[in-house]
Each structure stands twice: as C-alpha cells, then as structure tokens.
N, C-alpha and C. Protein backbone atom coordinates (compact mmCIF):
# COMPACT_ATOMS: atom_id res chain seq x y z
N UNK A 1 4.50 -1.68 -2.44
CA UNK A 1 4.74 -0.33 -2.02
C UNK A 1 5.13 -0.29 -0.55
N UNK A 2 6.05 0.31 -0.26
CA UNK A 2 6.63 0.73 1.04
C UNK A 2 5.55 1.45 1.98
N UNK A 3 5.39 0.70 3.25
CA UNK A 3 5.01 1.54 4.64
C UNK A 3 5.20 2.54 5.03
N UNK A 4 6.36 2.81 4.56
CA UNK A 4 7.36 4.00 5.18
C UNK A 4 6.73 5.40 4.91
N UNK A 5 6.28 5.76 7.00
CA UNK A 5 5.93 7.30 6.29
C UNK A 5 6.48 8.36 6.02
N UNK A 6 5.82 9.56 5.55
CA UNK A 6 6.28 10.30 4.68
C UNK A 6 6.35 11.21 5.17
N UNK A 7 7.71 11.65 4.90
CA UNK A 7 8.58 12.72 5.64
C UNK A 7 8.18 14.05 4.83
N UNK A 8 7.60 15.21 4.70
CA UNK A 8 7.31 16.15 4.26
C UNK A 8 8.55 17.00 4.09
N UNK A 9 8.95 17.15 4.92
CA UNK A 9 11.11 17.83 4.35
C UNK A 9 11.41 16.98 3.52
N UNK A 10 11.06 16.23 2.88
CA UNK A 10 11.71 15.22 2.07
C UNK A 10 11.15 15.86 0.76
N UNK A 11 9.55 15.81 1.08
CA UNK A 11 8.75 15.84 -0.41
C UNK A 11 8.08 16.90 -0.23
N UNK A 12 8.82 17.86 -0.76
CA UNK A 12 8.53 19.58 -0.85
C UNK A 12 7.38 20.03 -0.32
N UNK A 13 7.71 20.67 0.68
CA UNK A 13 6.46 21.04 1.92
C UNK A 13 5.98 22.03 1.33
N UNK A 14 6.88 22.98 0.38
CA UNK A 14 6.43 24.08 -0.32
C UNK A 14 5.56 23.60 -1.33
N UNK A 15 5.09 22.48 -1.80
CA UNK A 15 4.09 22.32 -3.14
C UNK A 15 2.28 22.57 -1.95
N UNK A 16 1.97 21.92 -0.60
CA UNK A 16 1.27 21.73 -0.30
C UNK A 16 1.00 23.13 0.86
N UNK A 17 1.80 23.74 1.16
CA UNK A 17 1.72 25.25 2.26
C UNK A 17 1.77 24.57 3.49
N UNK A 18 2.45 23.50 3.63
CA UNK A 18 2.12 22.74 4.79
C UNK A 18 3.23 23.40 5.77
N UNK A 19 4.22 23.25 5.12
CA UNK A 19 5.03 24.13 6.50
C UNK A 19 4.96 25.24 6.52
N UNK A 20 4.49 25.84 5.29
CA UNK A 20 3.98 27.73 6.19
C UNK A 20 3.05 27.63 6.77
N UNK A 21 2.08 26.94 6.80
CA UNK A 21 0.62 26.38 7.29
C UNK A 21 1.26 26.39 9.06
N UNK A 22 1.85 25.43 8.78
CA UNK A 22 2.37 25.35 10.38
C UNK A 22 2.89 26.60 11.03
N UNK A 23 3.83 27.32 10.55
CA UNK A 23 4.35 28.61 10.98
C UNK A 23 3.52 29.64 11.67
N UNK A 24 2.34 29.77 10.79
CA UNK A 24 1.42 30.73 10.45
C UNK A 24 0.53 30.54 11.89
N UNK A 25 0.36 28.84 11.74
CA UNK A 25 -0.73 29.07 13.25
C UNK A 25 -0.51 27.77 14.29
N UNK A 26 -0.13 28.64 15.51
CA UNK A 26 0.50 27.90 16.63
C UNK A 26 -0.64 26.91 17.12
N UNK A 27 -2.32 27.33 17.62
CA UNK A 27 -2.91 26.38 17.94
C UNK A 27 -3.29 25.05 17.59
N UNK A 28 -3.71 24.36 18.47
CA UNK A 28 -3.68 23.11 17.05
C UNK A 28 -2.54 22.47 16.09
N UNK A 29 -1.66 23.21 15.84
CA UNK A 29 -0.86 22.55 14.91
C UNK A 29 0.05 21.41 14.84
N UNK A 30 0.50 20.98 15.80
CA UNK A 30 1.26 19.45 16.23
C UNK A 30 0.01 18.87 15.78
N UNK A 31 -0.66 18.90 16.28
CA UNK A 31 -1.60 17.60 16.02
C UNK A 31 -2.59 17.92 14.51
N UNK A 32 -2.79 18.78 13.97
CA UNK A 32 -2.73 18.65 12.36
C UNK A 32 -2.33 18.84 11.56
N UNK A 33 -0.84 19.08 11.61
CA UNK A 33 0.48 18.77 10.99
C UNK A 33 0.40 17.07 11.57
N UNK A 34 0.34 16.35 12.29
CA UNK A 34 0.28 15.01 12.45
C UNK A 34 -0.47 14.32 11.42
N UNK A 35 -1.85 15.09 11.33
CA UNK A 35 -3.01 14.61 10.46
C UNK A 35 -2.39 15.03 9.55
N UNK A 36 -1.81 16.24 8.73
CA UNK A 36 -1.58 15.90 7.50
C UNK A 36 -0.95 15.30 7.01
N UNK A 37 0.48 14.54 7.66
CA UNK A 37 1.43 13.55 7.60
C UNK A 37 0.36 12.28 6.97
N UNK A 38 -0.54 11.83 7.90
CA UNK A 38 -1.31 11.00 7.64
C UNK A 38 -2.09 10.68 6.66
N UNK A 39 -2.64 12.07 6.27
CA UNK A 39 -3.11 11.84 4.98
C UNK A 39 -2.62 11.96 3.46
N UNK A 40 -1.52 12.56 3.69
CA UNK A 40 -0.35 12.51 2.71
C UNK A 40 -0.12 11.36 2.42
N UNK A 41 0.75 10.73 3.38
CA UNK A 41 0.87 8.91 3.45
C UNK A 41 -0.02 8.47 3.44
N UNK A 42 -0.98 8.49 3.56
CA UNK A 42 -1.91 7.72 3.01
C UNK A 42 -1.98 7.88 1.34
N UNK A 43 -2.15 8.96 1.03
CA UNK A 43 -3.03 9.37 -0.64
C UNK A 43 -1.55 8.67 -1.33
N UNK A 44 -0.68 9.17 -0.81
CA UNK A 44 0.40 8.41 -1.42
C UNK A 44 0.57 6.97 -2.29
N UNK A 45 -0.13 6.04 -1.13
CA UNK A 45 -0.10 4.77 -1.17
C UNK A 45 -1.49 4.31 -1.65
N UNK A 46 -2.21 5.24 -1.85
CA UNK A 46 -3.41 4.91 -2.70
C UNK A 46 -3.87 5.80 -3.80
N UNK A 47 -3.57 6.69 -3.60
CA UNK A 47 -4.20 7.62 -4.62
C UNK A 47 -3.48 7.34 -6.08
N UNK A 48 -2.16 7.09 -5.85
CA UNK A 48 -0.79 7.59 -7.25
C UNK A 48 -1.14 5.94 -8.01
N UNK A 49 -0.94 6.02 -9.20
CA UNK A 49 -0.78 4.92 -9.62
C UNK A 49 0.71 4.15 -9.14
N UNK A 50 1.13 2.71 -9.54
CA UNK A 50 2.18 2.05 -9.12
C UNK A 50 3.72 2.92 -9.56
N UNK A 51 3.35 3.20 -10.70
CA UNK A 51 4.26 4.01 -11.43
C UNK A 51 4.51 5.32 -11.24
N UNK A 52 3.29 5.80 -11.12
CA UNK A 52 3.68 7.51 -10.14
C UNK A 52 4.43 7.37 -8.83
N UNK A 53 3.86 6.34 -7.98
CA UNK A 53 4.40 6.16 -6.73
C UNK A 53 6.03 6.06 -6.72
N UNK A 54 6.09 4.92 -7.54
CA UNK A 54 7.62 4.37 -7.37
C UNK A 54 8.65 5.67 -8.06
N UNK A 55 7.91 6.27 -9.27
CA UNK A 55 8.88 7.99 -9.63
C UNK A 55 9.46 8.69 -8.47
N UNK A 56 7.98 9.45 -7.82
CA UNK A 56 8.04 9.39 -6.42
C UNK A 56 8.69 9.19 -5.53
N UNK A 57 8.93 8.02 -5.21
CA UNK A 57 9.49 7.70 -3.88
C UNK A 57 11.30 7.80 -4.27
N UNK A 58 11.42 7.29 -6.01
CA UNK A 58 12.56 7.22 -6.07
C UNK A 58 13.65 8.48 -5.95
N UNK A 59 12.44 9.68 -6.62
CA UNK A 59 13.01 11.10 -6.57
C UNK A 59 12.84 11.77 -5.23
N UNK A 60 11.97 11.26 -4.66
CA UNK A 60 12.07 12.39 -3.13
C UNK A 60 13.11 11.63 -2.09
N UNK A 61 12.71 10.22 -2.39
CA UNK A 61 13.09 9.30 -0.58
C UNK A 61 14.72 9.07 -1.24
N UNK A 62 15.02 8.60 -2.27
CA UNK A 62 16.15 8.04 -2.72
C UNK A 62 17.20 9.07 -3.30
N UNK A 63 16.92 10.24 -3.87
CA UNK A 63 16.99 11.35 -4.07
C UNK A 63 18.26 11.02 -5.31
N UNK A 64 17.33 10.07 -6.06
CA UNK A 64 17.37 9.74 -7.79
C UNK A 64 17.02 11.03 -8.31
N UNK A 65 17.90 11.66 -9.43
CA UNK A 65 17.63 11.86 -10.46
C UNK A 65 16.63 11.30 -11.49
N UNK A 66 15.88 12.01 -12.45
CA UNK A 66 14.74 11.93 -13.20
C UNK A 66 15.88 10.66 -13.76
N UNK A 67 17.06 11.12 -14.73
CA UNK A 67 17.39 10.28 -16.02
C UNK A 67 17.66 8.58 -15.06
N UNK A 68 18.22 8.81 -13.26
CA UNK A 68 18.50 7.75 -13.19
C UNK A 68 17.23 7.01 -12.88
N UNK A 69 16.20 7.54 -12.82
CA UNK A 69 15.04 6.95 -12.46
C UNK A 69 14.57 6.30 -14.03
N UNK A 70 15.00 7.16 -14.85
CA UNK A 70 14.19 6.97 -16.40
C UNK A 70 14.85 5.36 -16.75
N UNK A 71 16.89 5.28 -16.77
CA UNK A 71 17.52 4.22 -16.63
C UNK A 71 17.03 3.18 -16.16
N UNK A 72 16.58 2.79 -14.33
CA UNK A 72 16.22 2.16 -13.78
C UNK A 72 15.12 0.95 -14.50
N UNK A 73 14.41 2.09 -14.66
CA UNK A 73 12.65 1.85 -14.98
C UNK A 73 12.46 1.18 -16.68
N UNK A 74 13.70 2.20 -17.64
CA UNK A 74 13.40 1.48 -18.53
C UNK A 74 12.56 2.47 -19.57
N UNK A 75 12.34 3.45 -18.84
CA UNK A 75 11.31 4.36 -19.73
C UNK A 75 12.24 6.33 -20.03
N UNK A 76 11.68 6.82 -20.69
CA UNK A 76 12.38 8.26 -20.74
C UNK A 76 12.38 9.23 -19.70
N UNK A 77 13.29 10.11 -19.64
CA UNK A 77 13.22 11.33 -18.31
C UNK A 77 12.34 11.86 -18.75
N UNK A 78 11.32 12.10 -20.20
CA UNK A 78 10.43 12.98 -20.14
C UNK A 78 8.54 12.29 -19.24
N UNK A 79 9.27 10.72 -19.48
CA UNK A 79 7.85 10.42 -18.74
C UNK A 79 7.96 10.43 -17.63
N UNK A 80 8.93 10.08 -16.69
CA UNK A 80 9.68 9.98 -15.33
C UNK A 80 8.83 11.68 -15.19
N UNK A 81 9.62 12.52 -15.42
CA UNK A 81 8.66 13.86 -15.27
C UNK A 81 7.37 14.35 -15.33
N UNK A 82 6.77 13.40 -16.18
CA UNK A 82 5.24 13.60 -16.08
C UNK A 82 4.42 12.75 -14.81
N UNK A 83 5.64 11.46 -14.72
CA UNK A 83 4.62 10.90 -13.20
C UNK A 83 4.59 11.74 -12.27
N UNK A 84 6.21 12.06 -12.32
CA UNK A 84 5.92 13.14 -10.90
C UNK A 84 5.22 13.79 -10.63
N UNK A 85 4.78 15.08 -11.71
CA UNK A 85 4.47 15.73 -12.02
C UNK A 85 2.69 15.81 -11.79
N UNK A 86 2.31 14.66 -12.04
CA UNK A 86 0.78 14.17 -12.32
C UNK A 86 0.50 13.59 -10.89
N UNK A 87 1.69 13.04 -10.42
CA UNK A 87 1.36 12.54 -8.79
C UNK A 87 1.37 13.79 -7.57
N UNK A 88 2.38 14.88 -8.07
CA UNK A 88 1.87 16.22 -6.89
C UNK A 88 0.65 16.85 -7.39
N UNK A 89 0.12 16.93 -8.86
CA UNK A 89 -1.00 17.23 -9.03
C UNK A 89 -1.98 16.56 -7.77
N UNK A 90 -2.24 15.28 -8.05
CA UNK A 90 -3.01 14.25 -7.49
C UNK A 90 -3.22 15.13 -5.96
N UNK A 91 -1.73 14.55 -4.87
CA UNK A 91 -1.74 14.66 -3.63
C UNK A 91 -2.40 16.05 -3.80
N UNK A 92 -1.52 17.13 -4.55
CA UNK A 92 -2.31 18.54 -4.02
C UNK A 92 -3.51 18.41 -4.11
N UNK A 93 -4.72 17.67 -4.86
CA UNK A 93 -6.11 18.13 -4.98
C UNK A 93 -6.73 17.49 -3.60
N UNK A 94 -5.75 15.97 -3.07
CA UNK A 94 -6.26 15.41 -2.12
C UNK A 94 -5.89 16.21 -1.00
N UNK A 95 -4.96 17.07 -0.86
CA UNK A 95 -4.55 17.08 0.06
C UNK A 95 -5.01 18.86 0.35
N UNK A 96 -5.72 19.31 -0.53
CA UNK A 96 -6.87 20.82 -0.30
C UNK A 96 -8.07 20.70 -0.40
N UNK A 97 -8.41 19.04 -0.88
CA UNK A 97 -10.21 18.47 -0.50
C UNK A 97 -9.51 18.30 1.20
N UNK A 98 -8.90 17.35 1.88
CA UNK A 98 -8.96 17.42 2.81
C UNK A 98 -8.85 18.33 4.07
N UNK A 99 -7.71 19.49 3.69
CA UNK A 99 -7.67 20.21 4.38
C UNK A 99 -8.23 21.69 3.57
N UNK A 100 -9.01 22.11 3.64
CA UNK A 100 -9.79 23.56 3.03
C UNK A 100 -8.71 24.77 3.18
N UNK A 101 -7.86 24.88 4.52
CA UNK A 101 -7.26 25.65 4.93
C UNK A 101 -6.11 26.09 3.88
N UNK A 102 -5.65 24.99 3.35
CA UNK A 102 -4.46 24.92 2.60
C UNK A 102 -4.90 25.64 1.01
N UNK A 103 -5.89 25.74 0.97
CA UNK A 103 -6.34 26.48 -0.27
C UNK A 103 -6.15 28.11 -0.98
C-alpha cells in the first residue's frame, strides 16, 4: 500500500463535512484540518481491507472508473462498488469516533 497522503479534494470532502467543517470555523482550523488529513491517511492504510483500499485509491487517486477497476482486478463493477462503498462507510465511522464535531 502506498504512503501517499491523502488529498481530501480528491476523496470527496463532502462524504466526511470536512470542508464545510473548515468553512464554518476559522479558529483552530489549519491545524485540525491537518489532523484530519492525518487521520484519514491513516484509517486508510489500516482500517480498509487490501481490496477496499486498492478500489479506493484506484477510483479517487487514479480516477479509474468502477468497470475499469472491475477489468483490472478481475472481479465485477458490482463488487468494485461495494468496496468502495463499505470503505467510506468504514473511514466515516472512524473518522466521527475521532472527530465528534463532524457528527
């Protein structure tokens, strides 16, 4: 799995309220908008299974299509859709245990 952190314009800021989050309140926010970068990339690289991850990275960072991801991989666009799918589940629960605010 790739190092590479994770760009939130990339991987829909709208699933997590993270960039209205930011909008909303000036204090503090560089620096936990930093932290949430962090813990995003993090849950990323641990939380998702190998296979959620790599859906993932292929549809947000590479900006694959489901079917060319399904091609790639070997498996159907309907499961390609459920990793995804099951991996923003994931981050969102990690990522409103960690931050309360975002709830």
């Amino acid at each position: 799995m790739s190092k590479r952190l994770l760009n939130l314009d990339t991987v829909t800021e709208s699933i997590f309220g993270i960039q209205q989050y930011q909008y909303q309140n000036d204090s503090q926010t560089d620096t936990e908008y930093r932290r949430m970068l962090k813990v995003l990339t993090k849950a990323m690289q641990e939380e998702l299974t190998k296979r959620q991850y790599d859906c993932m990275y292929a549809h947000y960072f590479e900006n694959k299509t489901q079917s060319q991801i399904a091609k790639e991989m070997g498996i159907g666009a309907p499961t390609v859709n459920k990793h995804i799918k099951k991996a923003k589940e994931r981050l969102l629960k990690v990522m409103r245990y960690s931050f309360r605010r975002l709830q």
